[in-house]
C-alpha atoms as a PDB file:
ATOM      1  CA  UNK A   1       0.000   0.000   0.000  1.00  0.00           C
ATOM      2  CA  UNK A   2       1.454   3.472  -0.990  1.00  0.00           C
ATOM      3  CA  UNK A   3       1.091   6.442   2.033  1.00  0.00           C
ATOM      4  CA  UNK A   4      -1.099   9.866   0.229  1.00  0.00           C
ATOM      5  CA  UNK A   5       0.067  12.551   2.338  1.00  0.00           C
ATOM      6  CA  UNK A   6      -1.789  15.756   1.980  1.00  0.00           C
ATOM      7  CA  UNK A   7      -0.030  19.108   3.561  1.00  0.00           C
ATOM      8  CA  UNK A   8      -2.411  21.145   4.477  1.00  0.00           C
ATOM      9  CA  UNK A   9      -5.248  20.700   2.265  1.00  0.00           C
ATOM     10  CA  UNK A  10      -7.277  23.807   1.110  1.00  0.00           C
ATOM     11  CA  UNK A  11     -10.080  22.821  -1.152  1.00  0.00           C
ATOM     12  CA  UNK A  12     -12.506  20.462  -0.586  1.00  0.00           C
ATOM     13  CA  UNK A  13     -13.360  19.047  -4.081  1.00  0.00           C
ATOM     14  CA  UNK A  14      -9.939  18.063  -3.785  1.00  0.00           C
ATOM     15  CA  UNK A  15      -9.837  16.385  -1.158  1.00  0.00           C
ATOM     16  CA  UNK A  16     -12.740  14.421  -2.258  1.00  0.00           C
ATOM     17  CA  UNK A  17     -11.346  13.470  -5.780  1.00  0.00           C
ATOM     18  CA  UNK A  18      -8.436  12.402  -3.727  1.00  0.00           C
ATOM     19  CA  UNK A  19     -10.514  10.155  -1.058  1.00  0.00           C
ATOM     20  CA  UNK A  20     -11.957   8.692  -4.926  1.00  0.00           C
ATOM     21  CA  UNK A  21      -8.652   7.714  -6.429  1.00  0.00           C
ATOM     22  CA  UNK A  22      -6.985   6.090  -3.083  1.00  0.00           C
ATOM     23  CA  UNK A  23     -10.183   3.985  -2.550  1.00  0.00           C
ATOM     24  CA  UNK A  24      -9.725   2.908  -6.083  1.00  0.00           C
ATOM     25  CA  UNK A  25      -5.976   2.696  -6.104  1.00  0.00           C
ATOM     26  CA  UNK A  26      -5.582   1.305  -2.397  1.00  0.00           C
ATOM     27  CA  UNK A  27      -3.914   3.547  -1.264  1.00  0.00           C
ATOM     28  CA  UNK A  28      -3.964   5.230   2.586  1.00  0.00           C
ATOM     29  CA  UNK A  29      -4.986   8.849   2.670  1.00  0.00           C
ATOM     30  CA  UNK A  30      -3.235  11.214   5.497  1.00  0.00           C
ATOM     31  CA  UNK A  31      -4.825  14.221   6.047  1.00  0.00           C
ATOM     32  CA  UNK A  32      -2.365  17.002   7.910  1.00  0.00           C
ATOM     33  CA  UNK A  33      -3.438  19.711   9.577  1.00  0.00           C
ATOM     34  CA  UNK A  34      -4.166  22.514  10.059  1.00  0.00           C
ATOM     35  CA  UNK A  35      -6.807  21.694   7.098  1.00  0.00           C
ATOM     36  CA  UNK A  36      -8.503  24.483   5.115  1.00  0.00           C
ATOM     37  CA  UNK A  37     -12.252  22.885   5.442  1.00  0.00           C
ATOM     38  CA  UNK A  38     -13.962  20.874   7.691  1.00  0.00           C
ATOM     39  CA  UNK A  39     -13.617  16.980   6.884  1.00  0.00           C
ATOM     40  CA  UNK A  40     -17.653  16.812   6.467  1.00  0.00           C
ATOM     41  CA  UNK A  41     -18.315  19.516   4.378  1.00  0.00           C
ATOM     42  CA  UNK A  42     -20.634  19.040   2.023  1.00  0.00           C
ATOM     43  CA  UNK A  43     -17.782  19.584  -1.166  1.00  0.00           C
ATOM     44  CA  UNK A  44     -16.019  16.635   0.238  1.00  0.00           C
ATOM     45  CA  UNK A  45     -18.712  14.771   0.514  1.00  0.00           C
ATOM     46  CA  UNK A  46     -20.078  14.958  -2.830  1.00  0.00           C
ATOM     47  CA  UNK A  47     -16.844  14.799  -4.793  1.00  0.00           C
ATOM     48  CA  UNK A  48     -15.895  11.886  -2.809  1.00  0.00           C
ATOM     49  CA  UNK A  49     -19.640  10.179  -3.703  1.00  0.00           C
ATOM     50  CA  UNK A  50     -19.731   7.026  -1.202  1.00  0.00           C
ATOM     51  CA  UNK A  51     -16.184   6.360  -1.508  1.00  0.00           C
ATOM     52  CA  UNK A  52     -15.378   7.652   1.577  1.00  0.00           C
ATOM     53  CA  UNK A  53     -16.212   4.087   3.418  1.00  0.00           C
ATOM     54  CA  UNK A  54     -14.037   2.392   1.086  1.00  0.00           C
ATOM     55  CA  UNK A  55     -10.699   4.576   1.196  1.00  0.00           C
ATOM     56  CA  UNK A  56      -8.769   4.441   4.724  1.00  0.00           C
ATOM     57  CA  UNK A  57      -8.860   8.568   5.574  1.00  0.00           C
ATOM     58  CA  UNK A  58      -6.874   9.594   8.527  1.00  0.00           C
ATOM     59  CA  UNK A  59      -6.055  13.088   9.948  1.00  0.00           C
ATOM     60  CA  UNK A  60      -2.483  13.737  11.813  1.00  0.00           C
ATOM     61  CA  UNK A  61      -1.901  17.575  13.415  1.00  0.00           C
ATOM     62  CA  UNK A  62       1.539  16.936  11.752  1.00  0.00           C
ATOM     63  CA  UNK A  63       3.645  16.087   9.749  1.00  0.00           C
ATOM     64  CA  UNK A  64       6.049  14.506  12.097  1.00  0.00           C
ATOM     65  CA  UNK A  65       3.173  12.984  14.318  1.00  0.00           C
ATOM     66  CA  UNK A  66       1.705  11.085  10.662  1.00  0.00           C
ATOM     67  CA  UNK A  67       5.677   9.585  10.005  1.00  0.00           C
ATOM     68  CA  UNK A  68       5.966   8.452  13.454  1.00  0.00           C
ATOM     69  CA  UNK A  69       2.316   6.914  12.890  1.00  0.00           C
ATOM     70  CA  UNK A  70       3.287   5.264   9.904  1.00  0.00           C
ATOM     71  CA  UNK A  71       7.130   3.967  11.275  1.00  0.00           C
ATOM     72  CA  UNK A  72       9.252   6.391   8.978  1.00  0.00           C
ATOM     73  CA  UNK A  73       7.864   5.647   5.419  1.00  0.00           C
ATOM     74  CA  UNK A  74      10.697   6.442   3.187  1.00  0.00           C
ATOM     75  CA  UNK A  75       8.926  10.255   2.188  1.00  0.00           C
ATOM     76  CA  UNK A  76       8.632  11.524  -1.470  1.00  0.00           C
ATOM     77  CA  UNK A  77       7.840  15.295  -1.783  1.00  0.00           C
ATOM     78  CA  UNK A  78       6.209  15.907  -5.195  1.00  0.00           C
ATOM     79  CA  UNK A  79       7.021  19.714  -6.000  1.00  0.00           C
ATOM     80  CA  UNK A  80       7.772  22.093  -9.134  1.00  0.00           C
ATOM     81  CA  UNK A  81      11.398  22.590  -8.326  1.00  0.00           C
ATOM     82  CA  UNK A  82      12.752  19.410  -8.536  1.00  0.00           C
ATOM     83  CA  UNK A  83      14.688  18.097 -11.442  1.00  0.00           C
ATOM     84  CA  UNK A  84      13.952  14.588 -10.981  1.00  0.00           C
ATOM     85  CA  UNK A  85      10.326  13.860 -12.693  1.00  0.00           C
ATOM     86  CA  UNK A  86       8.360  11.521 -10.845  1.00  0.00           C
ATOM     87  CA  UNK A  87       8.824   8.851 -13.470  1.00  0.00           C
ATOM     88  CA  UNK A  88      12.314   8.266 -12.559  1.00  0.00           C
ATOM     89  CA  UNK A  89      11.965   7.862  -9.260  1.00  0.00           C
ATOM     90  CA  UNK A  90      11.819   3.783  -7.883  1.00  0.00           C
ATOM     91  CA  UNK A  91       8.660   3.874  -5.644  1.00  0.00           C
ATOM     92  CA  UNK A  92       8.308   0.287  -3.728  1.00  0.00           C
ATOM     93  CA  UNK A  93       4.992  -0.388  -1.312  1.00  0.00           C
ATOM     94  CA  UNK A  94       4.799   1.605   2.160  1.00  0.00           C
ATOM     95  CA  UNK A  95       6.450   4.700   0.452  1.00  0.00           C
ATOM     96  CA  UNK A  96       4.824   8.155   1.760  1.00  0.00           C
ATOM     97  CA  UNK A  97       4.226  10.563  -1.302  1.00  0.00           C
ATOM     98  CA  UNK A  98       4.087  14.135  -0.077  1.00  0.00           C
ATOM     99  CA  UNK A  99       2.034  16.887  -2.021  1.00  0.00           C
ATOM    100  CA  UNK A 100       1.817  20.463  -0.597  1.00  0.00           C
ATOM    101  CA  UNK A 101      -1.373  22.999  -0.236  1.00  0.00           C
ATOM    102  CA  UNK A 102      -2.391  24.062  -3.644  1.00  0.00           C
ATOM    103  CA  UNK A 103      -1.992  27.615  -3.373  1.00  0.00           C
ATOM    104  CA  UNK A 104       1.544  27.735  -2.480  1.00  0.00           C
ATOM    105  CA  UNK A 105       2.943  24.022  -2.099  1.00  0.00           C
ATOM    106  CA  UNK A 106       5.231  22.860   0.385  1.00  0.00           C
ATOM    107  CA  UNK A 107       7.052  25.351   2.277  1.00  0.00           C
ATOM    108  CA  UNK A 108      11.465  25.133   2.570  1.00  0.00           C
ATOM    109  CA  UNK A 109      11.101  24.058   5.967  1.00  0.00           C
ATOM    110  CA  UNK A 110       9.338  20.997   4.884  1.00  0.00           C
ATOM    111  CA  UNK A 111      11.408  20.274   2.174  1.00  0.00           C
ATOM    112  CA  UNK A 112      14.180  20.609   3.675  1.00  0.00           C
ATOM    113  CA  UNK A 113      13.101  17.036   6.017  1.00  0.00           C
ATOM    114  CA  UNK A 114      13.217  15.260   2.032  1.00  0.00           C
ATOM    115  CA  UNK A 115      16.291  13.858   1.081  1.00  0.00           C
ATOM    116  CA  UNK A 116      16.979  16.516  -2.248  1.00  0.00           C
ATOM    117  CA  UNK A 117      16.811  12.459  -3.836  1.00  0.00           C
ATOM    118  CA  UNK A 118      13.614  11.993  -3.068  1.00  0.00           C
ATOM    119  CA  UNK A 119      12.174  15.858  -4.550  1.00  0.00           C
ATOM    120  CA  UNK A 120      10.465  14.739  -7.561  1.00  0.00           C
ATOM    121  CA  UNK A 121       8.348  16.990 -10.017  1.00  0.00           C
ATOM    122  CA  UNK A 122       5.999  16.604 -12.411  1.00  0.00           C
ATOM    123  CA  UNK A 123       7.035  17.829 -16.449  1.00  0.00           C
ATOM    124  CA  UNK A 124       4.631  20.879 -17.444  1.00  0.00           C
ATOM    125  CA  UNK A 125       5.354  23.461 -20.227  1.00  0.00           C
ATOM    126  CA  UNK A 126       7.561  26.233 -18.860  1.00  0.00           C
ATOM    127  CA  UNK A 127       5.739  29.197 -17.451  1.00  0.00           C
ATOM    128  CA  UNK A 128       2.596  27.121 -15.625  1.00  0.00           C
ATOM    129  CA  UNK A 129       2.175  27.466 -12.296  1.00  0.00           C
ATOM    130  CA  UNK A 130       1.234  23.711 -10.977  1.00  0.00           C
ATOM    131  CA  UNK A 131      -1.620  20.877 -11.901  1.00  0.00           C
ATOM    132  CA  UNK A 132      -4.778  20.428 -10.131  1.00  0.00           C
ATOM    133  CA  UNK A 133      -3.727  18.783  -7.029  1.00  0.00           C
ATOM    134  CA  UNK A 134      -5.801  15.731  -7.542  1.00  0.00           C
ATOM    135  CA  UNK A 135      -4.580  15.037 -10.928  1.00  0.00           C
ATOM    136  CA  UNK A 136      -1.070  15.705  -9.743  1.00  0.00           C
ATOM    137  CA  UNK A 137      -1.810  13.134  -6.926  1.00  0.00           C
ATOM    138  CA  UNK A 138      -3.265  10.768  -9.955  1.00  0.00           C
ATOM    139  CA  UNK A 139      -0.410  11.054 -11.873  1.00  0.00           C
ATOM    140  CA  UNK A 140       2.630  10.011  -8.859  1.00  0.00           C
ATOM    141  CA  UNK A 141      -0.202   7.725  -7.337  1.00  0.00           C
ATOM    142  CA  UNK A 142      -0.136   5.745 -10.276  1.00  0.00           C
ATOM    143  CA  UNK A 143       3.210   5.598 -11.872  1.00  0.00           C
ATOM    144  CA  UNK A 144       4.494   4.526  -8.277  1.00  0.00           C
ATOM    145  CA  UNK A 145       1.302   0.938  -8.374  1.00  0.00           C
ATOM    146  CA  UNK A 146       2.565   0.637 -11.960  1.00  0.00           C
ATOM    147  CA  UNK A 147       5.895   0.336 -10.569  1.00  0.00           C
ATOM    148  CA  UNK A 148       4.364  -2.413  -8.416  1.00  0.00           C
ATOM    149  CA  UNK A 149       2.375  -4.510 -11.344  1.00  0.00           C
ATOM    150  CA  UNK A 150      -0.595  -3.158  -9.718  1.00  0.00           C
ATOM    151  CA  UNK A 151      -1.132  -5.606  -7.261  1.00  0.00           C
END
């Protein structure tokens, strides 16, 4: 099973499109706070339809507090500075992959806790900003159960 690990979510539709794709994919959804919604608003709700009972959702206060949780995950931050593209990367079950708020992704301080190995970035056309955080989250979420033969 592959660790989602959402920084500081800020919009809910995310969130539930996110909830959707690790219910699907099997994959464990971390939710750390502070969050920018409450968990059962309505946005949620609908976007993640009734997939909510299928996906394993859990909220941490922290980062630290949801890697001591988890037993030290070897941590993947996903983030537009990094010259590594997520492709490249050798993802193997348990692994934690990190994605930032979406209006200003993850902050120095946080990075600097990810080995500058383990920074990967998704390819976009110079001049864009970022992806849809749930796509982005699609994208790494996938290539890494690929990786694994989808079992």
């Amino acid at each position: 099973m592959f660790h989602i690990l959402l920084f500081e979510p800020e919009i809910p539709p995310n969130t539930g499109n996110i909830i959707r794709l690790c219910a699907n994919a099997g994959a464990a959804l971390h939710l750390l706070g502070p969050l920018g919604f409450d968990i059962d608003a309505a946005a949620v709700r609908r976007a993640g339809l009734d997939y909510a009972d299928m996906a394993n959702v859990r909220q941490h206060t922290s980062l630290a507090e949801c890697l001591a949780v988890l037993g030290g995950p070897r941590l993947f931050a996903v983030e537009t500075g990094s010259t590594t593209v997520y492709s490249e990367a050798r993802f193997r079950p348990g692994d934690a992959l990190l994605f930032g708020p979406e209006s200003r992704g993850l902050s120095d301080d946080v990075l600097q806790g990810v080995p500058v190995a383990r920074r990967v970035s998704i390819p976009m056309r110079s001049g864009n900003r970022s992806l849809n955080l749930s796509n982005a989250v699609s994208l790494v979420l996938y290539e890494a159960w690929r990786q694994d033969g989808f079992s």
